[in-house]
N, C-alpha and C. Protein backbone atom coordinates (compact mmCIF):
# COMPACT_ATOMS: atom_id res chain seq x y z
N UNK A 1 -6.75 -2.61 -21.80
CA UNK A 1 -6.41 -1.69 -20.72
C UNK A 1 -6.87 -2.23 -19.38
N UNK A 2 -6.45 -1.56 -18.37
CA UNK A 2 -6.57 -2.62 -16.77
C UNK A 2 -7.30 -1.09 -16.60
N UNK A 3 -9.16 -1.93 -16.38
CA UNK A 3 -9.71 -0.97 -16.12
C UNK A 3 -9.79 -0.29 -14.45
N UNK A 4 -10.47 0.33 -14.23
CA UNK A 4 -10.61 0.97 -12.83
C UNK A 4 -11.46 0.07 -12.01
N UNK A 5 -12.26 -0.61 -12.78
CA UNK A 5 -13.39 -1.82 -11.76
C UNK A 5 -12.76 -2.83 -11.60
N UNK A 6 -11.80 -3.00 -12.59
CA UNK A 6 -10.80 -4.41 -12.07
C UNK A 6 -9.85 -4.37 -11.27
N UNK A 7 -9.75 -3.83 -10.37
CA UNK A 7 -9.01 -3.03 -9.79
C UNK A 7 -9.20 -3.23 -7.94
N UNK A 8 -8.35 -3.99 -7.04
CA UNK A 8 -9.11 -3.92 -5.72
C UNK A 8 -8.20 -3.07 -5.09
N UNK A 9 -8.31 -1.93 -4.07
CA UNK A 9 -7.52 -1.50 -3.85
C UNK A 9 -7.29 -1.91 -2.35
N UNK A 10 -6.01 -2.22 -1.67
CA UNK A 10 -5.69 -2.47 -0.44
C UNK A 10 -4.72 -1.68 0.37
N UNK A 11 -5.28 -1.41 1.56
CA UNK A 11 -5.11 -0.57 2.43
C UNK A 11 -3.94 -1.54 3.66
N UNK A 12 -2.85 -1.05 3.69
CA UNK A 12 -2.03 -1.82 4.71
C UNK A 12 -2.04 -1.30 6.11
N UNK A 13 -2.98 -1.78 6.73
CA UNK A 13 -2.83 -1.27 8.14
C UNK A 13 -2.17 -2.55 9.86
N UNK A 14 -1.80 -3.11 8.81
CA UNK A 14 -1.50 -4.53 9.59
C UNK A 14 -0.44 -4.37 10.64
N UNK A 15 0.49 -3.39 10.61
CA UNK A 15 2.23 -3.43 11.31
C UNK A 15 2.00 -3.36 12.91
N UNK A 16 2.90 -3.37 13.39
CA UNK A 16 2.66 -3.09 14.79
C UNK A 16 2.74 -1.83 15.43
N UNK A 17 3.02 -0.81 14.84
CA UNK A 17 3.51 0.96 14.95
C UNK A 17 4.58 0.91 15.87
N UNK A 18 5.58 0.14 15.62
CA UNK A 18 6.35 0.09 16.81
C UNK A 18 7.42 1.10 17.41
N UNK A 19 7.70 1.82 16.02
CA UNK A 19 8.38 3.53 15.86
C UNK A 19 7.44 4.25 16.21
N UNK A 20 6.24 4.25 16.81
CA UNK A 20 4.89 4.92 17.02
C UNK A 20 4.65 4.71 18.63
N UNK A 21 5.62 3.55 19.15
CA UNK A 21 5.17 3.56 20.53
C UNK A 21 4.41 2.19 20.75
N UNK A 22 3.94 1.57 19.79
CA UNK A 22 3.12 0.57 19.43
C UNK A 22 2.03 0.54 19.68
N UNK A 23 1.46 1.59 18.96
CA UNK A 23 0.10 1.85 19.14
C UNK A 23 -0.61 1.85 17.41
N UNK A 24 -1.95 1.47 16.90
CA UNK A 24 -2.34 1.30 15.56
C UNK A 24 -2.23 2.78 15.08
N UNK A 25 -1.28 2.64 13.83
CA UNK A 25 -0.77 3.92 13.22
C UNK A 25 -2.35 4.22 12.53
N UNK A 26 -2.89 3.77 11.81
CA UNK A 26 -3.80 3.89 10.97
C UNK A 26 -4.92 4.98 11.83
N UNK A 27 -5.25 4.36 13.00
CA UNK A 27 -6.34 4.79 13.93
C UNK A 27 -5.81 6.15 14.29
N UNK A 28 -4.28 6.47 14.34
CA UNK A 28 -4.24 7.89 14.79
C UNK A 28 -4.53 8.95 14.32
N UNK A 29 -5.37 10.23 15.05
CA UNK A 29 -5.73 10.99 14.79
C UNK A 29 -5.11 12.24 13.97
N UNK A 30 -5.39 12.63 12.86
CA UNK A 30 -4.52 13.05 11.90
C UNK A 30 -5.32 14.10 11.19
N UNK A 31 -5.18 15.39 11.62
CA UNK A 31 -5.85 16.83 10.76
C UNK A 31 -7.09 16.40 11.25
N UNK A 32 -7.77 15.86 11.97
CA UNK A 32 -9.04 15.75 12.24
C UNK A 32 -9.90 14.40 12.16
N UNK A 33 -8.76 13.57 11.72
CA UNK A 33 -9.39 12.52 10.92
C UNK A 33 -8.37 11.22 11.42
N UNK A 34 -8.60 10.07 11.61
CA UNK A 34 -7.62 8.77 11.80
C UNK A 34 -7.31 8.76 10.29
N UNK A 35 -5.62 8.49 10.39
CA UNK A 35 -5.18 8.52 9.10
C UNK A 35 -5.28 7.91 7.98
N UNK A 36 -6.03 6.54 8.92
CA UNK A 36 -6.15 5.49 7.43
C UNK A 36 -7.17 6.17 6.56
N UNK A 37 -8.37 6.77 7.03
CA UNK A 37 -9.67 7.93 6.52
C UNK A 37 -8.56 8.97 5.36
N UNK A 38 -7.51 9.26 5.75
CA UNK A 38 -6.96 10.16 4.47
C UNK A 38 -7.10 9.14 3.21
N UNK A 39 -5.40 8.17 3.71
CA UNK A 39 -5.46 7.52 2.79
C UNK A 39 -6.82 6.51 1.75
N UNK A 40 -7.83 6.67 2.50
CA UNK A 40 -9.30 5.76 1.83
C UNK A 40 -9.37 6.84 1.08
N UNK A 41 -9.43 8.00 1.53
CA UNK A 41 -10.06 9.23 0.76
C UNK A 41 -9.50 9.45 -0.82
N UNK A 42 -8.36 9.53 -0.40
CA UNK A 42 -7.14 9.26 -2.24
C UNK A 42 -7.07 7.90 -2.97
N UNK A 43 -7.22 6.77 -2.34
CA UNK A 43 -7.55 5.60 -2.90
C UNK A 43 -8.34 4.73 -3.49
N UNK A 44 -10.23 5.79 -2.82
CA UNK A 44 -11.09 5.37 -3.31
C UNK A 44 -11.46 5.40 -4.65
N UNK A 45 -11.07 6.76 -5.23
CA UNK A 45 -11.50 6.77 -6.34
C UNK A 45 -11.05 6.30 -7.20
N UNK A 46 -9.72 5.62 -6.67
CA UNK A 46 -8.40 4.72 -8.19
C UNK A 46 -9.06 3.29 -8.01
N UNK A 47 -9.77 2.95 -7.55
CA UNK A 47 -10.40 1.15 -7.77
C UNK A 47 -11.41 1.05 -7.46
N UNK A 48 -11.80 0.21 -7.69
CA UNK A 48 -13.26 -0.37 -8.54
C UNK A 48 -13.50 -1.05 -6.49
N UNK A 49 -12.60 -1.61 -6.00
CA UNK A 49 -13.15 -2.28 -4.69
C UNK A 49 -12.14 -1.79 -3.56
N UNK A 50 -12.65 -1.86 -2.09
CA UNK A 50 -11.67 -1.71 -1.31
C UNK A 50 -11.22 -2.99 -0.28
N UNK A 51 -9.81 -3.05 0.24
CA UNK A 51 -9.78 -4.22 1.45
C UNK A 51 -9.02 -3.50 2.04
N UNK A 52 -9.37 -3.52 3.76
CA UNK A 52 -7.93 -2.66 4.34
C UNK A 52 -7.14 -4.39 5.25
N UNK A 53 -6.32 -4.05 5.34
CA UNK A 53 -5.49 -5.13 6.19
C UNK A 53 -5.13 -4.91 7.45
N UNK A 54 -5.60 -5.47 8.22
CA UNK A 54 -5.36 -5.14 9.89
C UNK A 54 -5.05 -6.18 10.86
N UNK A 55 -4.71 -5.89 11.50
CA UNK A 55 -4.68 -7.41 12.39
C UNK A 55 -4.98 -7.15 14.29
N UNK A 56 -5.27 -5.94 14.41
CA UNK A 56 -5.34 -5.09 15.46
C UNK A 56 -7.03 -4.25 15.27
N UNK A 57 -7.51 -4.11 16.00
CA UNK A 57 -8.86 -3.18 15.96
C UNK A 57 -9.51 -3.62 15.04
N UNK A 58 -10.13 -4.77 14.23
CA UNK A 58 -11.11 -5.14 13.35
C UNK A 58 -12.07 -4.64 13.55
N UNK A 59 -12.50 -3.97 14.80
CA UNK A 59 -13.93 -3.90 14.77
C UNK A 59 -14.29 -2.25 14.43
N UNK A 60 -12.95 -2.02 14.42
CA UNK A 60 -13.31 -0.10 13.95
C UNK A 60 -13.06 0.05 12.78
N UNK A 61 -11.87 -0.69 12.12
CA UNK A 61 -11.50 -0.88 10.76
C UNK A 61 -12.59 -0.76 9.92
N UNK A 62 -13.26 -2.13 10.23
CA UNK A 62 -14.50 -2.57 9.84
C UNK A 62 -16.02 -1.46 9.87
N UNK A 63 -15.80 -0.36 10.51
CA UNK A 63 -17.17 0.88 11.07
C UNK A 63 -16.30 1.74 9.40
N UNK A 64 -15.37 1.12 8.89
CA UNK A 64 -15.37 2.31 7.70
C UNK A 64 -16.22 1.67 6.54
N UNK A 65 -16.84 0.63 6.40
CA UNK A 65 -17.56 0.27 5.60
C UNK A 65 -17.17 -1.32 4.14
N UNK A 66 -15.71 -1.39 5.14
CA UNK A 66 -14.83 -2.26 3.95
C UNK A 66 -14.10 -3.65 4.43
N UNK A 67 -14.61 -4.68 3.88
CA UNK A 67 -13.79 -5.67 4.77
C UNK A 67 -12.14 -5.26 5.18
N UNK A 68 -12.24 -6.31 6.12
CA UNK A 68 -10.93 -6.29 6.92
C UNK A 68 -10.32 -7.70 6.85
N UNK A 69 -9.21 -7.45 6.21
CA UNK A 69 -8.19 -8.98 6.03
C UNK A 69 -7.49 -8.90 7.08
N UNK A 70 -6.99 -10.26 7.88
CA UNK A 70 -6.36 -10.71 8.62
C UNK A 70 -4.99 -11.25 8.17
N UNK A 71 -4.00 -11.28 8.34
CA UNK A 71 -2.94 -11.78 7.99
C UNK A 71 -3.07 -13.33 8.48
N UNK A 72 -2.49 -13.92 7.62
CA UNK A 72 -2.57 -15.64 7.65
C UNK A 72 -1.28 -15.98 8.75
N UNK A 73 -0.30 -15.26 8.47
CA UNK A 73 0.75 -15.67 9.01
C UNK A 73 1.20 -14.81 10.26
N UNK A 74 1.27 -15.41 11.61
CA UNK A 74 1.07 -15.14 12.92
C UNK A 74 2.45 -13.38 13.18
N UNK A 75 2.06 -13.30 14.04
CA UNK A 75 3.13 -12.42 14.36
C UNK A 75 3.90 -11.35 13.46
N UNK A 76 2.75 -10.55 13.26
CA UNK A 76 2.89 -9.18 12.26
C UNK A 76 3.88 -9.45 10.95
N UNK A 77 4.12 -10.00 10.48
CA UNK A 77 5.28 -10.67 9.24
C UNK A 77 5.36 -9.63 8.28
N UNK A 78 4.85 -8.57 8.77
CA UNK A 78 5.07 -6.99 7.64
C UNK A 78 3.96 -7.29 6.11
N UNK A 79 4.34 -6.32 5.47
CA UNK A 79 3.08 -6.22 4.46
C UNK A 79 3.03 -7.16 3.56
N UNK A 80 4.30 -8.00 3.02
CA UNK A 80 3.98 -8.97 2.52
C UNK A 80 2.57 -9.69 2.80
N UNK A 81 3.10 -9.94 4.21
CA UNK A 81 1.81 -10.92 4.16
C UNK A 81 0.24 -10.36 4.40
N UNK A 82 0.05 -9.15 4.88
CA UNK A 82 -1.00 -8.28 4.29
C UNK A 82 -1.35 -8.46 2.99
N UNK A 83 -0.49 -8.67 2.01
CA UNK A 83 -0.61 -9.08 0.51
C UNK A 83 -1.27 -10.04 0.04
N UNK A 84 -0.28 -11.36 0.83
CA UNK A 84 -0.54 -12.54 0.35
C UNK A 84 -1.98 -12.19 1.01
N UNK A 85 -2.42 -12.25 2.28
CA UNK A 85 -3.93 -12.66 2.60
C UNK A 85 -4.91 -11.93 1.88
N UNK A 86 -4.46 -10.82 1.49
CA UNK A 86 -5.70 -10.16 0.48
C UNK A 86 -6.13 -10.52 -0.52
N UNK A 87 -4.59 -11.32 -1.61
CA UNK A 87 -4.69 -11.66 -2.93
C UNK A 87 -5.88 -12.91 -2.90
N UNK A 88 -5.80 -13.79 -1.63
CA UNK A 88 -6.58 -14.63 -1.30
C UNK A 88 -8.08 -14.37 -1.28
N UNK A 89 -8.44 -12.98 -1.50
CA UNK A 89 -9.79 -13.19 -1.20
C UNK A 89 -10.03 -11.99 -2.79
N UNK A 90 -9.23 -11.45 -3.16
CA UNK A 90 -9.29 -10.50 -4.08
C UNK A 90 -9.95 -11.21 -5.40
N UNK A 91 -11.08 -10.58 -5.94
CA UNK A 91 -11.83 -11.05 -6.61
C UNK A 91 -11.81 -10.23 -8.42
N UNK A 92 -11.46 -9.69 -8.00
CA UNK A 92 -10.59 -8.50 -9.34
C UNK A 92 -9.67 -9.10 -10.20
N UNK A 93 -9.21 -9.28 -11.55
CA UNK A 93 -7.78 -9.41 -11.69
C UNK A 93 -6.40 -8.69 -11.17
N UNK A 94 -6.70 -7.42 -10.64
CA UNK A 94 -5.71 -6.43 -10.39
C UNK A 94 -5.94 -6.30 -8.43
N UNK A 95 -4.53 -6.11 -8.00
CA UNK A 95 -4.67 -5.09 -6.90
C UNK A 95 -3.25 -4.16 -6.57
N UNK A 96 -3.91 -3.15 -6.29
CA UNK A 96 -2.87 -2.53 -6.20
C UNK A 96 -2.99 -1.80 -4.59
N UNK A 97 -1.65 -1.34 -4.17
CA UNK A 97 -1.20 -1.38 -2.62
C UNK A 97 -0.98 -0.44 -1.93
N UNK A 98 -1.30 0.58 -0.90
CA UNK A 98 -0.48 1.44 -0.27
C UNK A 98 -1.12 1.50 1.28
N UNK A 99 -0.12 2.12 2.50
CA UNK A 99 0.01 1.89 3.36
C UNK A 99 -1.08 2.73 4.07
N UNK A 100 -1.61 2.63 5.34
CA UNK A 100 -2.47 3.36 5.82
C UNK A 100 -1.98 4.52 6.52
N UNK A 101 -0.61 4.82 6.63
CA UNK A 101 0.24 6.56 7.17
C UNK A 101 1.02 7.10 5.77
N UNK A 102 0.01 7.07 4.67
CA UNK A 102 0.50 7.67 3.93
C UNK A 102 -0.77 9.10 3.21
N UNK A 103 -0.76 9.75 3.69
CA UNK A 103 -2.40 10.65 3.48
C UNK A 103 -1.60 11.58 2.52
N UNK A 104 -0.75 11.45 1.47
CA UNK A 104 -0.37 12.33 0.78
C UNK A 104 -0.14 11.56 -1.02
N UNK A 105 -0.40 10.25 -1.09
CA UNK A 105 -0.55 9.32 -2.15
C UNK A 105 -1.06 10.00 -3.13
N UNK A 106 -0.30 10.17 -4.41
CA UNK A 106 -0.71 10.76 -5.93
C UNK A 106 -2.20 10.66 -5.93
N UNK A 107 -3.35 11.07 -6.43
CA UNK A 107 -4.00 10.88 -7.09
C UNK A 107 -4.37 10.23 -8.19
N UNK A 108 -2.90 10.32 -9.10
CA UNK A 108 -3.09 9.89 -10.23
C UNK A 108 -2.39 8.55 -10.11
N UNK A 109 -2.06 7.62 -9.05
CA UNK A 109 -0.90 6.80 -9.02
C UNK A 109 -1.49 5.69 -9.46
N UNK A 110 -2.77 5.06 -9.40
CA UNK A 110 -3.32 3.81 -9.85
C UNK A 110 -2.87 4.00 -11.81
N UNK A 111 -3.70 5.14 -12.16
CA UNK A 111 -3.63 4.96 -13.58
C UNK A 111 -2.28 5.30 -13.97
N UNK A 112 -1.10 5.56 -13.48
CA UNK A 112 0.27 5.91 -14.15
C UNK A 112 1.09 4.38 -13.77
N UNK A 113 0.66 3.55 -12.95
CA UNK A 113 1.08 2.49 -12.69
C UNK A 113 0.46 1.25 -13.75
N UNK A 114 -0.40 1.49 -13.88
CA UNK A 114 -1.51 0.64 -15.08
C UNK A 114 -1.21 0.97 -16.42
N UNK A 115 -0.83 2.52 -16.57
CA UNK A 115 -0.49 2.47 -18.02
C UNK A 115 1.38 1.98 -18.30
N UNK A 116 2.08 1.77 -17.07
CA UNK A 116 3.44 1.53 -17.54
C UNK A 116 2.96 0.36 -17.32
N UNK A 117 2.84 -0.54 -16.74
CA UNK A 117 2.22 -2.09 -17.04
C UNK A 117 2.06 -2.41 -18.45
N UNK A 118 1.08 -1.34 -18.85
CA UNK A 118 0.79 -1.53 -20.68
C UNK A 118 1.25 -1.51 -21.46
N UNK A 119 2.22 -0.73 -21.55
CA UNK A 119 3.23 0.03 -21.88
C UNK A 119 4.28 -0.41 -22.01
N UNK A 120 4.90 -1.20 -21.14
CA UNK A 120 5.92 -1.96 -20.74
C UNK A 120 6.13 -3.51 -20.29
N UNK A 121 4.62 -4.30 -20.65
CA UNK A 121 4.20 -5.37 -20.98
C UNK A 121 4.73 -5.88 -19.53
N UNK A 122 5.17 -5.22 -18.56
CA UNK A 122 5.29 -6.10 -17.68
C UNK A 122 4.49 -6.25 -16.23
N UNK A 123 4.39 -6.98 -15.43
CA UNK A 123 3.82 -7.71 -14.10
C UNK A 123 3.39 -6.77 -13.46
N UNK A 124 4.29 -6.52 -12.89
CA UNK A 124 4.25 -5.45 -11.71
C UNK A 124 4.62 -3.87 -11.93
N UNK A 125 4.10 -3.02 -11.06
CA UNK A 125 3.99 -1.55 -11.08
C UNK A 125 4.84 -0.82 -10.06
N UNK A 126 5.38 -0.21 -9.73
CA UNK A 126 5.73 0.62 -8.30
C UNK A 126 6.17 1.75 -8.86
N UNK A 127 6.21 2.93 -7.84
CA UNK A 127 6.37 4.31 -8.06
C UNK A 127 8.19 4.27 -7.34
N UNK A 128 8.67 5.19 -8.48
CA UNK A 128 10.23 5.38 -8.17
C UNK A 128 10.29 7.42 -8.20
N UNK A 129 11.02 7.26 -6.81
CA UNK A 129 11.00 9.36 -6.54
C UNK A 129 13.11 9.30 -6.37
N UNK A 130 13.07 10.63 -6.64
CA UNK A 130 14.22 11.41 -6.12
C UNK A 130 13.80 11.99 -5.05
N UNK A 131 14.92 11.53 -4.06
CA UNK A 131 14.82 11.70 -2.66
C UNK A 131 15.52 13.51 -3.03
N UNK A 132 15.47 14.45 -1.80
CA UNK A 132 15.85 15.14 -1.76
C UNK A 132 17.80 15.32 -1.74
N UNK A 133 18.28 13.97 -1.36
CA UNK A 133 19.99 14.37 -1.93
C UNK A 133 20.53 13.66 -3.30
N UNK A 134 19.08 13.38 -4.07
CA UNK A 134 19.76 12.88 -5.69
C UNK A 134 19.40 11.57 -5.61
N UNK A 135 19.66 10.81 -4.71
CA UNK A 135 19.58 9.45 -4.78
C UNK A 135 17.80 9.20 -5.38
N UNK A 136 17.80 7.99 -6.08
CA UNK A 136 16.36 7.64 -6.52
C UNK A 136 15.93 6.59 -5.80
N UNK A 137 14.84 6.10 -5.29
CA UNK A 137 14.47 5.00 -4.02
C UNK A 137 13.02 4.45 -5.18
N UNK A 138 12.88 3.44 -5.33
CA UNK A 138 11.94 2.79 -5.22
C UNK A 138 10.52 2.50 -3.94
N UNK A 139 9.53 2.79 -4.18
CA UNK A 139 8.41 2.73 -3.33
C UNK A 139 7.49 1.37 -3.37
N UNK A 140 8.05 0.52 -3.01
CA UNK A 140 7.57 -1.01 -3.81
C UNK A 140 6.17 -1.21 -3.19
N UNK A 141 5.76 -0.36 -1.61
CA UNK A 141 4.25 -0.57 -1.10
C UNK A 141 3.79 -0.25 -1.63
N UNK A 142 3.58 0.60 -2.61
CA UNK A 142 2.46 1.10 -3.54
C UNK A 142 2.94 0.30 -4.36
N UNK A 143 2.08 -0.83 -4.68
CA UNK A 143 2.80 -1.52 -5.76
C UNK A 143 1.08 -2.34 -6.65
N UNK A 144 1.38 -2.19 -7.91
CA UNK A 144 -0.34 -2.98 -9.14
C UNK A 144 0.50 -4.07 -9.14
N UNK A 145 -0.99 -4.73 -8.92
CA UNK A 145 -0.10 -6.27 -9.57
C UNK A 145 -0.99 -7.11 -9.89
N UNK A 146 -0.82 -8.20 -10.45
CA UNK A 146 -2.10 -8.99 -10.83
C UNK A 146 -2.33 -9.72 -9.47
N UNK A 147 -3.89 -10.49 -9.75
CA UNK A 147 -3.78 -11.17 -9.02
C UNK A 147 -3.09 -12.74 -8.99
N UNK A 148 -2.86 -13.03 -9.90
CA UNK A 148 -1.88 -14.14 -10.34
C UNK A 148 -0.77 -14.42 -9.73
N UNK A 149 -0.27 -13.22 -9.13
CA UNK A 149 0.88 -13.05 -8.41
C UNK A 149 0.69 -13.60 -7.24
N UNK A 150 -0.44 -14.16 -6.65
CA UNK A 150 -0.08 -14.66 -5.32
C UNK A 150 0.47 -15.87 -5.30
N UNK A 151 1.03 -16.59 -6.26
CA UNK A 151 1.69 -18.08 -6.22
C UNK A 151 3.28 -17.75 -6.28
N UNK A 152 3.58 -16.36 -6.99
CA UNK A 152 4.74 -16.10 -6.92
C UNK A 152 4.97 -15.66 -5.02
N UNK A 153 4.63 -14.91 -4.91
CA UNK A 153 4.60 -14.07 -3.59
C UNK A 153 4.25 -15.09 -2.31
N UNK A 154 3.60 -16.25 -3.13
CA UNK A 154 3.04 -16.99 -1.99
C UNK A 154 4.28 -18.15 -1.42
N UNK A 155 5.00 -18.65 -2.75
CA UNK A 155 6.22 -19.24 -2.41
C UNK A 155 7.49 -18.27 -1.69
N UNK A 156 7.64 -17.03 -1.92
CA UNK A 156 8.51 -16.54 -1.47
C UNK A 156 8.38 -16.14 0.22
N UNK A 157 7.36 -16.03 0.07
CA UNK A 157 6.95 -15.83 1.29
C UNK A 157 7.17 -17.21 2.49
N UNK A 158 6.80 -18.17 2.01
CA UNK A 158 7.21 -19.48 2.42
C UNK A 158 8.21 -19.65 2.96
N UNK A 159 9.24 -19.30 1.85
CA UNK A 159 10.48 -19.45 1.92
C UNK A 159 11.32 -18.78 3.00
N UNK A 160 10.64 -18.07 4.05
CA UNK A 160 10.95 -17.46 4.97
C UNK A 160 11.34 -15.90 4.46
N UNK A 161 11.17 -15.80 3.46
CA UNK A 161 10.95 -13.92 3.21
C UNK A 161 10.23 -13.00 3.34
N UNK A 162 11.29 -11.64 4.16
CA UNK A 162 10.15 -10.82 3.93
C UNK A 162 10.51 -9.47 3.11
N UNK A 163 11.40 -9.58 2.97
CA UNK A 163 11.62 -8.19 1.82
C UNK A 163 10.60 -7.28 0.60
N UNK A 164 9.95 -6.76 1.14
CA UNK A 164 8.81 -6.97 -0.26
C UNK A 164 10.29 -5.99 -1.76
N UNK A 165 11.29 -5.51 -1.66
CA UNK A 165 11.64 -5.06 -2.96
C UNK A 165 12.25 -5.87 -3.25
N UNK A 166 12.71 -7.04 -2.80
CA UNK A 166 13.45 -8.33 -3.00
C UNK A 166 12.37 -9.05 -3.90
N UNK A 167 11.33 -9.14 -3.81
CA UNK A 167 10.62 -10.02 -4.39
C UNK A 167 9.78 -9.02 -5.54
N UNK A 168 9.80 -7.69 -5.41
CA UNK A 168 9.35 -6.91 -7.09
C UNK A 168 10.05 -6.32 -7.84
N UNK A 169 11.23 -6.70 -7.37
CA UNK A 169 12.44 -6.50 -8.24
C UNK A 169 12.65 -7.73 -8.87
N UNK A 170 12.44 -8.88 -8.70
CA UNK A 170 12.68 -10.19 -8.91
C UNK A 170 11.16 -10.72 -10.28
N UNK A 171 10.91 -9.48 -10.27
CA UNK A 171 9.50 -9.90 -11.48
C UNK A 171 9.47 -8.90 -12.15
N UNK A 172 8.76 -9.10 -13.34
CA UNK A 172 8.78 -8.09 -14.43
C UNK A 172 8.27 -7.01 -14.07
N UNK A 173 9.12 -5.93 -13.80
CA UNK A 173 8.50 -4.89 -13.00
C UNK A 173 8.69 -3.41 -13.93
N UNK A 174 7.51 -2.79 -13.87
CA UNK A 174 7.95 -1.35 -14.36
C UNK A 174 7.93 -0.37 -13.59
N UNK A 175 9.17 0.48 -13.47
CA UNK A 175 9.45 1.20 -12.25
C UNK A 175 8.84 2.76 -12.91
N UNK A 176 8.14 3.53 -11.99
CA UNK A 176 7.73 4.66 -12.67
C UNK A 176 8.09 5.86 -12.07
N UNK A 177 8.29 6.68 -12.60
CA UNK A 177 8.93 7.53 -12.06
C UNK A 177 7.92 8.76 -11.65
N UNK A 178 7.64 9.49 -10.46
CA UNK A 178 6.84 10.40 -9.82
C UNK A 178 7.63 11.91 -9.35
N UNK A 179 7.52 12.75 -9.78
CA UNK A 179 8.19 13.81 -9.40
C UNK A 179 8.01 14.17 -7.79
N UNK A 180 7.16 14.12 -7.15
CA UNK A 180 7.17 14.30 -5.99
C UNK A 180 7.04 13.66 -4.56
N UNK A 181 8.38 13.43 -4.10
CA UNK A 181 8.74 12.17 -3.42
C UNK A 181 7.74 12.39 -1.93
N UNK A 182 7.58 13.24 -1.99
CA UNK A 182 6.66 13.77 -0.42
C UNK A 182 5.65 13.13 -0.62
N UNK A 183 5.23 12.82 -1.81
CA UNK A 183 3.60 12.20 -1.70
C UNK A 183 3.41 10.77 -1.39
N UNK A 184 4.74 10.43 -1.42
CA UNK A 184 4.77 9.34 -0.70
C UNK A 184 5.40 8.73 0.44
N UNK A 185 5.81 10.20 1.00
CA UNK A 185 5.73 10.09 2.83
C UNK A 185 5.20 9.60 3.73
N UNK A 186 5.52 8.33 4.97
CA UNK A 186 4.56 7.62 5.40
C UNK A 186 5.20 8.03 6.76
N UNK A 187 4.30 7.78 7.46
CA UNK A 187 4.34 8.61 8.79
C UNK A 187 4.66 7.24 9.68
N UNK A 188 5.50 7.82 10.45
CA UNK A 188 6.50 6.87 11.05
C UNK A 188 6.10 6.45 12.90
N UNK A 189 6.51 8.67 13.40
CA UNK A 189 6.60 8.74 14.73
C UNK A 189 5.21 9.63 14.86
N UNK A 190 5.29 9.84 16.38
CA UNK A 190 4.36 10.94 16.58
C UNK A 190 4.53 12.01 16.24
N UNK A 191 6.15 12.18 16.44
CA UNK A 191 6.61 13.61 15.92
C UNK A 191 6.27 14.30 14.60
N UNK A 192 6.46 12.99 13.59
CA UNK A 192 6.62 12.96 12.03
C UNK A 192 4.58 13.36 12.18
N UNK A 193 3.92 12.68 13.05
CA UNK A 193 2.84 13.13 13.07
C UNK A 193 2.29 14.60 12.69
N UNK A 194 2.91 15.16 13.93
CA UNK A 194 2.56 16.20 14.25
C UNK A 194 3.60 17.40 13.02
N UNK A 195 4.48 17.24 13.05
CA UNK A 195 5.01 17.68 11.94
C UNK A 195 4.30 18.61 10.48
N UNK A 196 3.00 17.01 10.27
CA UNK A 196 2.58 16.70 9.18
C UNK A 196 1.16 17.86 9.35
N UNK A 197 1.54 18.16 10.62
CA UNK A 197 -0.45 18.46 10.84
C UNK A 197 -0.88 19.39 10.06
N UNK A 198 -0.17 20.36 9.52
CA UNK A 198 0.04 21.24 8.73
C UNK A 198 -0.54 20.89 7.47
N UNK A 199 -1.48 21.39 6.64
CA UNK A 199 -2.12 21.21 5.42
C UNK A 199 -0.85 21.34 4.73
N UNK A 200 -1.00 20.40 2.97
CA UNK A 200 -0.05 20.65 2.40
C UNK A 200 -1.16 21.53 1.42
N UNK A 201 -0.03 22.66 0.70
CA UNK A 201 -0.73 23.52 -0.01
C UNK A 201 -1.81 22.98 -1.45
């Protein structure tokens, strides 16, 4: 079984918030709290370690108590490469992924991703929702994976890609299915902010 200590969990706060105005999404103030503080809050308890990924504000990132990865590759290159630079220092066999404007992340999403891994003998993990008009979407940022995977991810990445469902669709992946697509709502604008400010029940 892929225990909970093997387990690093990484926090994507790397993007540029550029639907945000371009200001660090993570740092914004959210129910009382900068949002990446939600998402630590639901994430901590699914892994054994934490890394958040930033490439903007290290030095506040860093006042939450958890290293801070830098992206290797210049000029915000999206979460991929938040990935690749983490897998680089990730000391776990496992890590698994989600974004820092997402303060509504399952609880249970580390261990339902770990047991279809087991289950389904394959690589990689991601959460799959029904959107509200039927259609089903894949959530590939929340995504378990070994750490082994950074030679796969590390060539593709090379290769001038950045698609991350292009490249976990392209590996043995078990897609899991989550009944409630809101919980993996990631906050976009200010509006979508404020929207959100509202406790969910």
């Amino acid at each position: 079984m892929i225990a909970r200590d093997d387990i690093t969990g990484l926090i994507l706060a790397g993007g540029r918030g550029s639907r945000m105005g371009g200001v660090d999404k993570g740092l914004q103030p959210f129910q009382g709290q900068p949002l990446v503080r939600h998402t630590l809050a639901r994430l901590a308890p699914q892994a054994g370690t934490l890394l958040i990924s930033a490439n903007r504000n290290a030095d506040t990132y860093a006042a939450l108590g958890l290293p801070v990865i830098h992206d290797d590759l210049p000029g915000f290159a999206g979460p991929l490469a938040g990935m690749l630079a983490a897998l680089a220092q990730c000391r776990t066999g496992w890590m698994v992924t989600a974004p820092c404007d997402t303060p509504f992340l399952p609880l249970d999403l580390v261990a339902r991703l770990a047991r279809a891994i087991e289950a389904e003998g394959a690589d990689l993990a991601i959460p799959l929702v029904e959107e509200a008009d039927g259609r089903q979407r894949l959530q590939p940022v929340f995504c378990l994976m070994p750490a082994t995977a950074a030679a796969s991810l590390r060539a593709y990445v090379e290769a001038g890609h950045r698609k991350i469902e292009t490249w976990v669709t392209a590996q043995r992946l078990a897609r899991v299915p989550f009944d409630d697509a809101t919980a993996f709502s990631n906050i976009n604008t200010l509006d979508e902010l404020r929207a959100h400010e509202v406790p969910r029940p």
